[in-house]
N, C-alpha and C. Protein backbone atom coordinates (compact mmCIF):
# COMPACT_ATOMS: atom_id res chain seq x y z
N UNK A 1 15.03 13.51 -11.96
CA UNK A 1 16.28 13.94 -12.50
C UNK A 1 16.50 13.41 -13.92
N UNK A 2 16.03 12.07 -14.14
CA UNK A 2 16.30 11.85 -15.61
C UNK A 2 15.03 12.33 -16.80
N UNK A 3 13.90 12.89 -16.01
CA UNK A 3 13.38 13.51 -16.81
C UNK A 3 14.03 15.00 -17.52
N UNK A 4 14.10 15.32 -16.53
CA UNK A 4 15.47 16.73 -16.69
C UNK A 4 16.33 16.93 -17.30
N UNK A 5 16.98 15.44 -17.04
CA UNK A 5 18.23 15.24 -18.08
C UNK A 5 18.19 15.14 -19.70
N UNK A 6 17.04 14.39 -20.01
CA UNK A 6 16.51 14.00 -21.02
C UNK A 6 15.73 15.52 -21.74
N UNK A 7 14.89 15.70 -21.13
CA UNK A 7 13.65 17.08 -22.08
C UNK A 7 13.88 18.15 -21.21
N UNK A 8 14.80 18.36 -20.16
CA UNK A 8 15.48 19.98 -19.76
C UNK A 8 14.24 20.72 -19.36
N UNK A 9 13.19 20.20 -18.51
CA UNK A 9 12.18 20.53 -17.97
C UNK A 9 12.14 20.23 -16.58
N UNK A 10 11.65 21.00 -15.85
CA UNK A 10 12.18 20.95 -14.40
C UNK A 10 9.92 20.37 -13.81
N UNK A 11 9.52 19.31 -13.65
CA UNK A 11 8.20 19.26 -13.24
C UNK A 11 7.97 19.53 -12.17
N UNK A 12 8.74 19.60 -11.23
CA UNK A 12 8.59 20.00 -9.65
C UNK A 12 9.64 21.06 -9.29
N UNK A 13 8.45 22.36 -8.85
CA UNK A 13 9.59 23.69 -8.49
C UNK A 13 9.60 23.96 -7.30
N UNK A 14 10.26 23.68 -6.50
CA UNK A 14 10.01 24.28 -5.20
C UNK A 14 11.07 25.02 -4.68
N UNK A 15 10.81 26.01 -3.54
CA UNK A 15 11.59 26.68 -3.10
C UNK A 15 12.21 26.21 -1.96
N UNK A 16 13.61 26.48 -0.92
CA UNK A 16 13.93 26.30 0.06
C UNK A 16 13.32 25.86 0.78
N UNK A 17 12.73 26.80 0.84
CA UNK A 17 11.44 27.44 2.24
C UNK A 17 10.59 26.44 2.13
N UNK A 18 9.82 25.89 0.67
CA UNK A 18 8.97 25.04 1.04
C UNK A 18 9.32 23.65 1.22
N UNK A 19 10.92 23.67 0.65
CA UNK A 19 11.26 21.67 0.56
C UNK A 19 11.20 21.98 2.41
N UNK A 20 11.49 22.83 2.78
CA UNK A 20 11.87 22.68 4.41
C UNK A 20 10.38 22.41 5.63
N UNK A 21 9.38 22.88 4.64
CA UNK A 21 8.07 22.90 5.16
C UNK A 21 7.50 21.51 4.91
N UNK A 22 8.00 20.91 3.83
CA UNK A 22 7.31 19.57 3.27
C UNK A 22 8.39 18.22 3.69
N UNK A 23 9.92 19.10 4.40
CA UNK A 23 9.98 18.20 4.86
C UNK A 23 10.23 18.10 6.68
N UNK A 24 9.57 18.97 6.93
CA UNK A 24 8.95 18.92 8.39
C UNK A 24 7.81 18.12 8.30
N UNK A 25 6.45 18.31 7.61
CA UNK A 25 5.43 17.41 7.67
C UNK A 25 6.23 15.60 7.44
N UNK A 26 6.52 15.51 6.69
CA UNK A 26 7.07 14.50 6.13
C UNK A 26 7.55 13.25 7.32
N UNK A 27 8.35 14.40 8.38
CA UNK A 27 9.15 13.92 9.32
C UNK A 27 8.23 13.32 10.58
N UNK A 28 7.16 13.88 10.39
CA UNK A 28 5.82 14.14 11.63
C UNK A 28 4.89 12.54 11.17
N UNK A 29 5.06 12.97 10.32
CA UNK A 29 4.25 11.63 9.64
C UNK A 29 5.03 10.34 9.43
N UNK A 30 6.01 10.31 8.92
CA UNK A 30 7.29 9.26 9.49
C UNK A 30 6.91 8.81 11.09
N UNK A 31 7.03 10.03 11.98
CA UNK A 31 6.89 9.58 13.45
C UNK A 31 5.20 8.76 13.84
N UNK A 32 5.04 9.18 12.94
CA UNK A 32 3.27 8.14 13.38
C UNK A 32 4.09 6.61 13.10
N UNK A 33 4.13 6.64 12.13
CA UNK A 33 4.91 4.90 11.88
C UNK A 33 5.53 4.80 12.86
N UNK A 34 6.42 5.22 12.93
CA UNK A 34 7.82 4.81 14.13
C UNK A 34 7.28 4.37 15.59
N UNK A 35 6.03 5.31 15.53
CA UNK A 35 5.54 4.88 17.21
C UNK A 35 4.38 4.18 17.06
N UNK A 36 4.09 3.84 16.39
CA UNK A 36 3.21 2.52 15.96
C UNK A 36 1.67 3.47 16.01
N UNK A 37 1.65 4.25 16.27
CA UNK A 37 0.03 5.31 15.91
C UNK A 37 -0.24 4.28 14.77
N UNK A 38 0.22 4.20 13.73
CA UNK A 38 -0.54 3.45 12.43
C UNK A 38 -0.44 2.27 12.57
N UNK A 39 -1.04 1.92 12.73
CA UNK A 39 -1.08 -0.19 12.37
C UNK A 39 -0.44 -0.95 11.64
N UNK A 40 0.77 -0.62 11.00
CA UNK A 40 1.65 -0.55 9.95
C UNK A 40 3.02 -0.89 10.20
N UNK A 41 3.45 -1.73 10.17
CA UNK A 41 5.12 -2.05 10.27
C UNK A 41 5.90 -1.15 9.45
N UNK A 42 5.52 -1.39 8.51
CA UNK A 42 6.69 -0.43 7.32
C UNK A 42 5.77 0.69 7.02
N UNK A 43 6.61 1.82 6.31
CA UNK A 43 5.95 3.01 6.04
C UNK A 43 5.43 2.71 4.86
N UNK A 44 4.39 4.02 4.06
CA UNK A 44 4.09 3.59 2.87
C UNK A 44 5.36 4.05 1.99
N UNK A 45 5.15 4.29 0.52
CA UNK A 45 5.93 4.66 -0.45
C UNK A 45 6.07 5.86 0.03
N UNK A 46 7.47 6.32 -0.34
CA UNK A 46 8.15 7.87 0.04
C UNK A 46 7.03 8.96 -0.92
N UNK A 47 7.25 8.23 -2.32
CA UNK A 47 6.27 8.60 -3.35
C UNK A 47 4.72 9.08 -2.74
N UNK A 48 4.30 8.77 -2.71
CA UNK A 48 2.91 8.29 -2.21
C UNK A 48 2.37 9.70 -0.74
N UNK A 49 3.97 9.87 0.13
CA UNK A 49 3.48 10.45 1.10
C UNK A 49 4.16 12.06 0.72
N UNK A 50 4.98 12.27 -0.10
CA UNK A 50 5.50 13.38 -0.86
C UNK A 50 4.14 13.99 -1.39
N UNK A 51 3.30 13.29 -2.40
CA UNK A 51 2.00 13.81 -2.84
C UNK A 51 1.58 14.19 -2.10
N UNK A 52 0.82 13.42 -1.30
CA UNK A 52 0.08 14.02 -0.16
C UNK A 52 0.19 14.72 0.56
N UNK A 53 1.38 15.13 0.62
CA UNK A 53 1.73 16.16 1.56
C UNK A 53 1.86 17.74 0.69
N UNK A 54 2.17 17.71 -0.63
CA UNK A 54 2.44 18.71 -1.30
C UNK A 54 0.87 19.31 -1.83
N UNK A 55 0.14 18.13 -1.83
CA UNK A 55 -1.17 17.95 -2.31
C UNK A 55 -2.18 18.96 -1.30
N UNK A 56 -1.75 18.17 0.03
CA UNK A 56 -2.49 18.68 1.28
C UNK A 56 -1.99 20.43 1.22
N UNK A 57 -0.72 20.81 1.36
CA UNK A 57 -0.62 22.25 1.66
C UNK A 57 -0.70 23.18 -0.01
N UNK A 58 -1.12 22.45 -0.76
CA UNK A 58 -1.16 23.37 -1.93
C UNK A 58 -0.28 23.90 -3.11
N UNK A 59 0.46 22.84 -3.11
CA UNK A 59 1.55 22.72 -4.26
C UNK A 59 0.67 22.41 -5.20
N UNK A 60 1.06 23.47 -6.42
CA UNK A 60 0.43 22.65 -7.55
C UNK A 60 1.32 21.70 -8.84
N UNK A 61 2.60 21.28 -7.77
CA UNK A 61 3.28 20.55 -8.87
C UNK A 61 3.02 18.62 -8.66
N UNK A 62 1.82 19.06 -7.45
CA UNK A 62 1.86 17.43 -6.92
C UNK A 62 1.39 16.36 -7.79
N UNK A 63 1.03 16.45 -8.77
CA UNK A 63 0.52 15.88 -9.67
C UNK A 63 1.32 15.49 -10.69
N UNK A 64 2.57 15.81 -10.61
CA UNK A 64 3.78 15.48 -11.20
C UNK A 64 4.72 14.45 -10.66
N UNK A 65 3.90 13.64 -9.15
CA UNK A 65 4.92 12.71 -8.76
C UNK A 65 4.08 11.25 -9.15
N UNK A 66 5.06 10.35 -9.57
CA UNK A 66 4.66 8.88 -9.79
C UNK A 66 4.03 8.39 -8.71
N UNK A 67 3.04 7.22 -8.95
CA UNK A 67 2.70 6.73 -7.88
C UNK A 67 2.36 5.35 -8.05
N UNK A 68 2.03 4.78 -6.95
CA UNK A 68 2.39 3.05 -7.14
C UNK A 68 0.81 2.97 -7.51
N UNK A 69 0.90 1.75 -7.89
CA UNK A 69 -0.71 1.42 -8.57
C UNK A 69 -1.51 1.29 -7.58
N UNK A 70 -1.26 0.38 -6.10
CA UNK A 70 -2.13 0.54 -5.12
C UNK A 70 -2.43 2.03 -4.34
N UNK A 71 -2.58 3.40 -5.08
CA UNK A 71 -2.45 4.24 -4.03
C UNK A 71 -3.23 4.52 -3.88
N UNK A 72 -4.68 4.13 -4.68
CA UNK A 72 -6.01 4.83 -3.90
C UNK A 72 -6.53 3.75 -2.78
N UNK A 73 -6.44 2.50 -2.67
CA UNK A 73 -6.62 1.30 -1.95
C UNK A 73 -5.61 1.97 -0.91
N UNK A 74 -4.48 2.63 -0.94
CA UNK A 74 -3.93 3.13 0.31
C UNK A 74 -4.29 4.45 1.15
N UNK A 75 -5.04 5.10 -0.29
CA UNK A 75 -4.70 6.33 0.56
C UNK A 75 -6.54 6.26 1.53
N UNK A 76 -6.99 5.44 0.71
CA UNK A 76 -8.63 5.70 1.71
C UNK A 76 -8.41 5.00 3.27
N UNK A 77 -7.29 4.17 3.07
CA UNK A 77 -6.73 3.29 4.18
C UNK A 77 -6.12 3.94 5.30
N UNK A 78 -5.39 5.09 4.63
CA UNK A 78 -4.96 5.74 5.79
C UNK A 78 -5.25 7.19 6.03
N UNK A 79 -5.97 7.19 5.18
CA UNK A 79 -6.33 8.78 4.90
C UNK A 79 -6.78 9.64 6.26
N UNK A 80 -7.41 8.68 7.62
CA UNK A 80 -7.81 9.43 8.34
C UNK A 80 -6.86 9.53 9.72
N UNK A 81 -5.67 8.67 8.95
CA UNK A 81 -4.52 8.61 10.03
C UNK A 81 -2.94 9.47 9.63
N UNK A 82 -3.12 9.68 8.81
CA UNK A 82 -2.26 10.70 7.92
C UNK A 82 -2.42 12.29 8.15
N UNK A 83 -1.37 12.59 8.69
CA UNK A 83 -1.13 14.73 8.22
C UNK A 83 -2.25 14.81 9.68
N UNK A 84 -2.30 13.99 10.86
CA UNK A 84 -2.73 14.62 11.97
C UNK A 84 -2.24 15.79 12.74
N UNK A 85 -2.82 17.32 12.76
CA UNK A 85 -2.12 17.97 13.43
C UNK A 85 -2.42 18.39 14.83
């Protein structure tokens, strides 16, 4: 939003339809944490699982979200426990 505010460029476009699709996955993957499937007390970055998820179904604005410096040390970490369907 304060990029927006600032240079009136919108980097992430999505439609209804898809915030509603990305945030069904979102919610699924939340529930791995919650029921302890992951080995993980806390979830990762909101950041972190937004990509991946926009990444995974083919958004091409995913490359437009920040990410924490540890995210490749995370994502090989969980990569094979993540977006199980």
């Amino acid at each position: 939003m304060i990029f927006f505010d600032i240079k009136q460029i919108n980097l992430i476009n999505l439609t209804g339809n898809q915030l509603n699709i990305i945030t069904a996955e979102f919610i699924k993957t939340e529930s791995f944490f919650k029921n302890g499937l992951i080995k993980r007390k806390n979830m990762i970055s909101y950041y972190s699982l937004i990509y991946l998820t926009m990444k995974r179904l083919g958004y091409p604005d995913y490359d437009n979200i920040l990410l924490p410096n540890n995210f490749k040390a995370m994502k090989l970490k969980y990569d094979n426990h993540l977006f199980v369907t």
